[in-house]
PDB file of N, CA and C in Angstrom:
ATOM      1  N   UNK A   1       0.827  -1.197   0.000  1.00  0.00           N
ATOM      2  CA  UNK A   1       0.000   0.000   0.000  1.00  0.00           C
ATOM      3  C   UNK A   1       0.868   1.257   0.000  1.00  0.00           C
ATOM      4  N   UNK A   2       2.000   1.320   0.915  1.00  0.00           N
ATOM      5  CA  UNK A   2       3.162   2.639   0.689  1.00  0.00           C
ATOM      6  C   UNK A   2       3.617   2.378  -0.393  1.00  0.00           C
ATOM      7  N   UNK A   3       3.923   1.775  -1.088  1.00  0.00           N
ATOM      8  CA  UNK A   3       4.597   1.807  -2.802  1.00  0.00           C
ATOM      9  C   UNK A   3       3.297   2.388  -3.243  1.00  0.00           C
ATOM     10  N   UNK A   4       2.414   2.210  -3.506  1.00  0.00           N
ATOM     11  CA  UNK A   4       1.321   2.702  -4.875  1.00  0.00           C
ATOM     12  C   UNK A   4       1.105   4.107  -4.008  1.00  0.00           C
ATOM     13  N   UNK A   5       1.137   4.452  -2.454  1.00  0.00           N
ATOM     14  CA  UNK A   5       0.968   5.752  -2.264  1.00  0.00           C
ATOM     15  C   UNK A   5       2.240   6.371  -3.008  1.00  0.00           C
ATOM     16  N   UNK A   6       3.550   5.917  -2.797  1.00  0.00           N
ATOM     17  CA  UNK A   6       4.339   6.565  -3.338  1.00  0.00           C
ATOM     18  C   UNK A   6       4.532   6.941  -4.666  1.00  0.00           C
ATOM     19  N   UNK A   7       3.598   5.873  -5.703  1.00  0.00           N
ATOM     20  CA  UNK A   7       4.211   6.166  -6.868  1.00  0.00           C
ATOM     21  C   UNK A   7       2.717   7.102  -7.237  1.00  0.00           C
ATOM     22  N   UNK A   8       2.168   7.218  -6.782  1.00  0.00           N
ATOM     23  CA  UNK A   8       0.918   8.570  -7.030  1.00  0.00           C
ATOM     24  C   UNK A   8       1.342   9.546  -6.922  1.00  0.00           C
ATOM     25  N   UNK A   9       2.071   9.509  -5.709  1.00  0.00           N
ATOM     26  CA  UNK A   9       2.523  11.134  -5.373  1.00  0.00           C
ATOM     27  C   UNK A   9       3.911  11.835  -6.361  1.00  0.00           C
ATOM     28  N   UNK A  10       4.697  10.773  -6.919  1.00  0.00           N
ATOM     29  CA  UNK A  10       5.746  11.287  -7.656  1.00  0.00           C
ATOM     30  C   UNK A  10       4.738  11.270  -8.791  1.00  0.00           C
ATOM     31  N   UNK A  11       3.788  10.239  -9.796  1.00  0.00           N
ATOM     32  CA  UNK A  11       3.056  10.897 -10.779  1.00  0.00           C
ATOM     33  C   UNK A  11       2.828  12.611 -10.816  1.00  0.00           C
ATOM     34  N   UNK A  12       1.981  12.684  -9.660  1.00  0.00           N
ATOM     35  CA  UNK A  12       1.563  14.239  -9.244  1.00  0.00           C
ATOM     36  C   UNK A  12       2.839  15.297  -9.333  1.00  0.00           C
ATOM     37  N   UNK A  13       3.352  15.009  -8.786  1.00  0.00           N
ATOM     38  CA  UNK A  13       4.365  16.222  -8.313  1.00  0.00           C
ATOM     39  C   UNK A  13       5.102  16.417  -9.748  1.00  0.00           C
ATOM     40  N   UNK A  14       4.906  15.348 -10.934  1.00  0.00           N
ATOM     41  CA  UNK A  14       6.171  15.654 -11.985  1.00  0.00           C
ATOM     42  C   UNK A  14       5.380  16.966 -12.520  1.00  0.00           C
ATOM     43  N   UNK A  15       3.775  17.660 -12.421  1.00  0.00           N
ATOM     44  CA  UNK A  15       3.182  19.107 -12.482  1.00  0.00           C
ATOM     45  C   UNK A  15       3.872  19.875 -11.758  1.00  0.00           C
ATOM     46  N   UNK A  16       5.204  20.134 -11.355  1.00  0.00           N
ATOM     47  CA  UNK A  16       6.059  21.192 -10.482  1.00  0.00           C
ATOM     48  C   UNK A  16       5.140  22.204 -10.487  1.00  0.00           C
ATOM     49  N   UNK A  17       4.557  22.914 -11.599  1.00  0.00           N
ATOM     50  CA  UNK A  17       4.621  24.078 -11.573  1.00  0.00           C
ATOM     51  C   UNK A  17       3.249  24.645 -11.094  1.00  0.00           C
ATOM     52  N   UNK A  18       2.069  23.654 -11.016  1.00  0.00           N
ATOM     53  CA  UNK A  18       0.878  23.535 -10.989  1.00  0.00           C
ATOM     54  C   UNK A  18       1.085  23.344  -9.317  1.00  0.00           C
ATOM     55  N   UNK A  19       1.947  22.362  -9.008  1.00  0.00           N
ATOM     56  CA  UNK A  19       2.303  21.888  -7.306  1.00  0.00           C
ATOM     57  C   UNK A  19       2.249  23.068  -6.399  1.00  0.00           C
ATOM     58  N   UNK A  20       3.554  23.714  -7.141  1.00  0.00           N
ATOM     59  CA  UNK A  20       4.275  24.781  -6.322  1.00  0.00           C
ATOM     60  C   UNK A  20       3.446  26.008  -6.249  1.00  0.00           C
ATOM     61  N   UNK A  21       2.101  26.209  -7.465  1.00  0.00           N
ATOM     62  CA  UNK A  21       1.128  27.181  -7.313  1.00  0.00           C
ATOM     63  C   UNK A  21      -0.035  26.633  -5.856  1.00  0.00           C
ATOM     64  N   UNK A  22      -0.170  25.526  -5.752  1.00  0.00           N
ATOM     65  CA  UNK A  22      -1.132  24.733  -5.168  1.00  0.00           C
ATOM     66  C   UNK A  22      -0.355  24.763  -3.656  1.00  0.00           C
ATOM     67  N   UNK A  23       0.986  24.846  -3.380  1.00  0.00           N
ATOM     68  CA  UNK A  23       1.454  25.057  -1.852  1.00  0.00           C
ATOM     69  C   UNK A  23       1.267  26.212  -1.130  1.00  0.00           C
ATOM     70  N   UNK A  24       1.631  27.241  -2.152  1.00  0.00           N
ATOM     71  CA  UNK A  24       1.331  28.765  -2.342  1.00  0.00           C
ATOM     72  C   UNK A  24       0.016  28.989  -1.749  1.00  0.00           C
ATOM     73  N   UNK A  25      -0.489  28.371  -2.394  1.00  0.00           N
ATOM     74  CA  UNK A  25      -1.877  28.474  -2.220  1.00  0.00           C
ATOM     75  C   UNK A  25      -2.632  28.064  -0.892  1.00  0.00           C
ATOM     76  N   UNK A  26      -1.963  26.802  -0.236  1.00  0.00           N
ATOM     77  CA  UNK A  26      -2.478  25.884   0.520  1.00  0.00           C
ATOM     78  C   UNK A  26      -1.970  26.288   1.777  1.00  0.00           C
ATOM     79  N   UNK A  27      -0.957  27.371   1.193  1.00  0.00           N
ATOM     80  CA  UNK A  27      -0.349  28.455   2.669  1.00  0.00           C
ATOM     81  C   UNK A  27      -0.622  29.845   3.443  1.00  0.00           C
ATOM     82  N   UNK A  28      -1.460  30.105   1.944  1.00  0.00           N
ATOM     83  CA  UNK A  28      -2.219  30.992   2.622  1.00  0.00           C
ATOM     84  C   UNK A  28      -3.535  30.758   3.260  1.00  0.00           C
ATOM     85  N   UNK A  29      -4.268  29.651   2.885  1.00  0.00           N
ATOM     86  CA  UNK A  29      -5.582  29.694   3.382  1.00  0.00           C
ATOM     87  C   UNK A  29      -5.107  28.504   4.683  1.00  0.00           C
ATOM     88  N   UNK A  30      -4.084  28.531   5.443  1.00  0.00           N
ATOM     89  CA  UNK A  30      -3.743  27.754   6.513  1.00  0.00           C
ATOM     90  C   UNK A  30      -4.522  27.867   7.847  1.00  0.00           C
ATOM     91  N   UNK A  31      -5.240  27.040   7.889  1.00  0.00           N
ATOM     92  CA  UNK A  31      -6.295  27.454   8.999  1.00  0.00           C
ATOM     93  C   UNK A  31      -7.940  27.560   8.685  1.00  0.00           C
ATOM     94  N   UNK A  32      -7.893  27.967   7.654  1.00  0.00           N
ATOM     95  CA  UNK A  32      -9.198  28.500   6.829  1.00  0.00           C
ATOM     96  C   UNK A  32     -10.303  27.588   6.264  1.00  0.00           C
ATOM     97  N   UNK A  33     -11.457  27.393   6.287  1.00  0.00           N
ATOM     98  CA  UNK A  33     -12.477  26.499   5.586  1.00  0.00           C
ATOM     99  C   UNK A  33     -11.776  26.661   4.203  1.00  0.00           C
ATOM    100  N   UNK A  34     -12.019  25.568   3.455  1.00  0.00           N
ATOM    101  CA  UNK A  34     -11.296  25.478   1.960  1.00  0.00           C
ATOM    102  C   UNK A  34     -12.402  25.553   0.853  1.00  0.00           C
ATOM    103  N   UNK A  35     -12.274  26.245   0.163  1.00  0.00           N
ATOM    104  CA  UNK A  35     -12.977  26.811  -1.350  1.00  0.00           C
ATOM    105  C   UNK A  35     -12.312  25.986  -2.139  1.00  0.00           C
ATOM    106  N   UNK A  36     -12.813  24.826  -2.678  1.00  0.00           N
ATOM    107  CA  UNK A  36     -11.768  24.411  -3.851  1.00  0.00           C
ATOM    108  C   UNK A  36     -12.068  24.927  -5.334  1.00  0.00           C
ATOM    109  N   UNK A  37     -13.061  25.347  -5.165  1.00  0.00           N
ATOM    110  CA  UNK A  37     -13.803  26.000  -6.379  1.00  0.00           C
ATOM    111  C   UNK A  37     -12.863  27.729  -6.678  1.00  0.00           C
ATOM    112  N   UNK A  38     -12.740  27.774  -5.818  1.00  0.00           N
ATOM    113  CA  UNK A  38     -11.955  29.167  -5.427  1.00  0.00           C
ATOM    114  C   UNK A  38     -10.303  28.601  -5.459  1.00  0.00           C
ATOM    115  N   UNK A  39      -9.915  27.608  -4.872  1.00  0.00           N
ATOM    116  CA  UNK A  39      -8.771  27.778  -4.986  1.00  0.00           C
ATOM    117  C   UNK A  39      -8.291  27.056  -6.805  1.00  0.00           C
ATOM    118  N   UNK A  40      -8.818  26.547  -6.767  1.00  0.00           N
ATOM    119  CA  UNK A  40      -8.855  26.070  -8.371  1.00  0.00           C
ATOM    120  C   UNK A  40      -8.572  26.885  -9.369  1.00  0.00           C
ATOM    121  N   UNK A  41      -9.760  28.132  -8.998  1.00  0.00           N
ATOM    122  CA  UNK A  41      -9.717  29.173 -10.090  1.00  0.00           C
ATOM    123  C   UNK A  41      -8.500  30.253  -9.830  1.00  0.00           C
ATOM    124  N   UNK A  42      -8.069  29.945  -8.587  1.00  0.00           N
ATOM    125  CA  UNK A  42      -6.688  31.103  -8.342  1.00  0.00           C
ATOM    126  C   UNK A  42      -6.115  30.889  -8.504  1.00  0.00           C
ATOM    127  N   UNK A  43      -5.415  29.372  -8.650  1.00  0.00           N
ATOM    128  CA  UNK A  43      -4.060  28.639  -9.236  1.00  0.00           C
ATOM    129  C   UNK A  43      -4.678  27.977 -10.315  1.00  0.00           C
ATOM    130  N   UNK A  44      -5.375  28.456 -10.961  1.00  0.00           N
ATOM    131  CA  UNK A  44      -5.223  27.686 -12.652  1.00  0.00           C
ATOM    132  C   UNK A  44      -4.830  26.274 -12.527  1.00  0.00           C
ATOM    133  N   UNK A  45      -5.893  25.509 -11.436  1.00  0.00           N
ATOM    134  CA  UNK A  45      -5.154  24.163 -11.063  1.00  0.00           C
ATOM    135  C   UNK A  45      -6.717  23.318 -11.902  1.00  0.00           C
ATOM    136  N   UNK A  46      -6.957  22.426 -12.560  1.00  0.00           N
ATOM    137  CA  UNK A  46      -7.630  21.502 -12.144  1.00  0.00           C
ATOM    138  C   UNK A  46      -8.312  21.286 -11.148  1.00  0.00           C
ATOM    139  N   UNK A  47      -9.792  20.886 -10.858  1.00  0.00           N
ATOM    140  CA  UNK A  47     -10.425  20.767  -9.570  1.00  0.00           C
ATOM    141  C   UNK A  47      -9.892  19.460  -9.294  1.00  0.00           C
ATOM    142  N   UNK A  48      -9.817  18.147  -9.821  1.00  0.00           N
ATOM    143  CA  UNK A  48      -9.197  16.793  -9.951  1.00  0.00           C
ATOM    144  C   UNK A  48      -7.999  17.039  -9.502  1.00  0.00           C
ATOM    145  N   UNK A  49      -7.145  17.362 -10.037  1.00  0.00           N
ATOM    146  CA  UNK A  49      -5.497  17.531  -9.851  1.00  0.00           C
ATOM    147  C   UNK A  49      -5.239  18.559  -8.198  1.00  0.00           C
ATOM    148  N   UNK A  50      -6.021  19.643  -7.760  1.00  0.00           N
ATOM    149  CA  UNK A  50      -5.893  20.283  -6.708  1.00  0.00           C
ATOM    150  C   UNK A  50      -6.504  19.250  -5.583  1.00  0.00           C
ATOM    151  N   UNK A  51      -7.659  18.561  -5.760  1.00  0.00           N
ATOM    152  CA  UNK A  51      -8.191  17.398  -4.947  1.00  0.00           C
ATOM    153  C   UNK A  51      -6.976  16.402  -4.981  1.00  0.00           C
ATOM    154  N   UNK A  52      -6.312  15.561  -5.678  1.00  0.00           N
ATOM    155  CA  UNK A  52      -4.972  14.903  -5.578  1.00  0.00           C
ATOM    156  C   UNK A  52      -3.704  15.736  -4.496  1.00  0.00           C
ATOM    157  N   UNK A  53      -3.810  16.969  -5.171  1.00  0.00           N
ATOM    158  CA  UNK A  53      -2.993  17.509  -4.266  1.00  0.00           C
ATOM    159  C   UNK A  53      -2.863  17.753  -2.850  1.00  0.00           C
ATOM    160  N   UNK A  54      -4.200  17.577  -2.424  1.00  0.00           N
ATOM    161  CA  UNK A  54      -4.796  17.976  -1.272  1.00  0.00           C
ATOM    162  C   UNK A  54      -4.469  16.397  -0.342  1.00  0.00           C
ATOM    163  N   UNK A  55      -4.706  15.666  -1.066  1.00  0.00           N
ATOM    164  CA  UNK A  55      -4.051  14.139  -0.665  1.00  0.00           C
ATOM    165  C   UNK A  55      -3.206  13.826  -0.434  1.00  0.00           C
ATOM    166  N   UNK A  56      -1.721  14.784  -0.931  1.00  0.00           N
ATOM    167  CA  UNK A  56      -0.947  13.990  -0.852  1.00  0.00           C
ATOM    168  C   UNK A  56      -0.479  14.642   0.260  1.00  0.00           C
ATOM    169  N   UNK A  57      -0.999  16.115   0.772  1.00  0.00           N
ATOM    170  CA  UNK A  57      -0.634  16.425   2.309  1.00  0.00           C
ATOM    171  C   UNK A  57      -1.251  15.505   3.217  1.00  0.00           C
TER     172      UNK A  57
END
């Protein structure tokens, strides 16, 4: 089960640039009820791909 978590999360992350908008992101609303609809549309992320992301914290 830790191997297939692991190899999801390196799939994901090879989006660096989509990631590193989505940490950004996931640092400011630290604490905060989460908008994914909102955070989606502020990092030009995928609602799918920002939901993955949200997983792999």
């Amino acid at each position: 089960m830790l191997l297939k978590k692991e190899i999801q999360s390196e799939a994901l992350v090879r989006n660096v640039e989509a990631y590193a908008r989505f940490l950004d992101l996931a640092a400011t609303i630290s604490g905060q009820v989460i908008n994914n609809n909102s955070l989606a549309s502020d990092g030009d992320i995928p609602k799918e791909l920002l939901h993955r992301f949200f997983d792999l914290l």
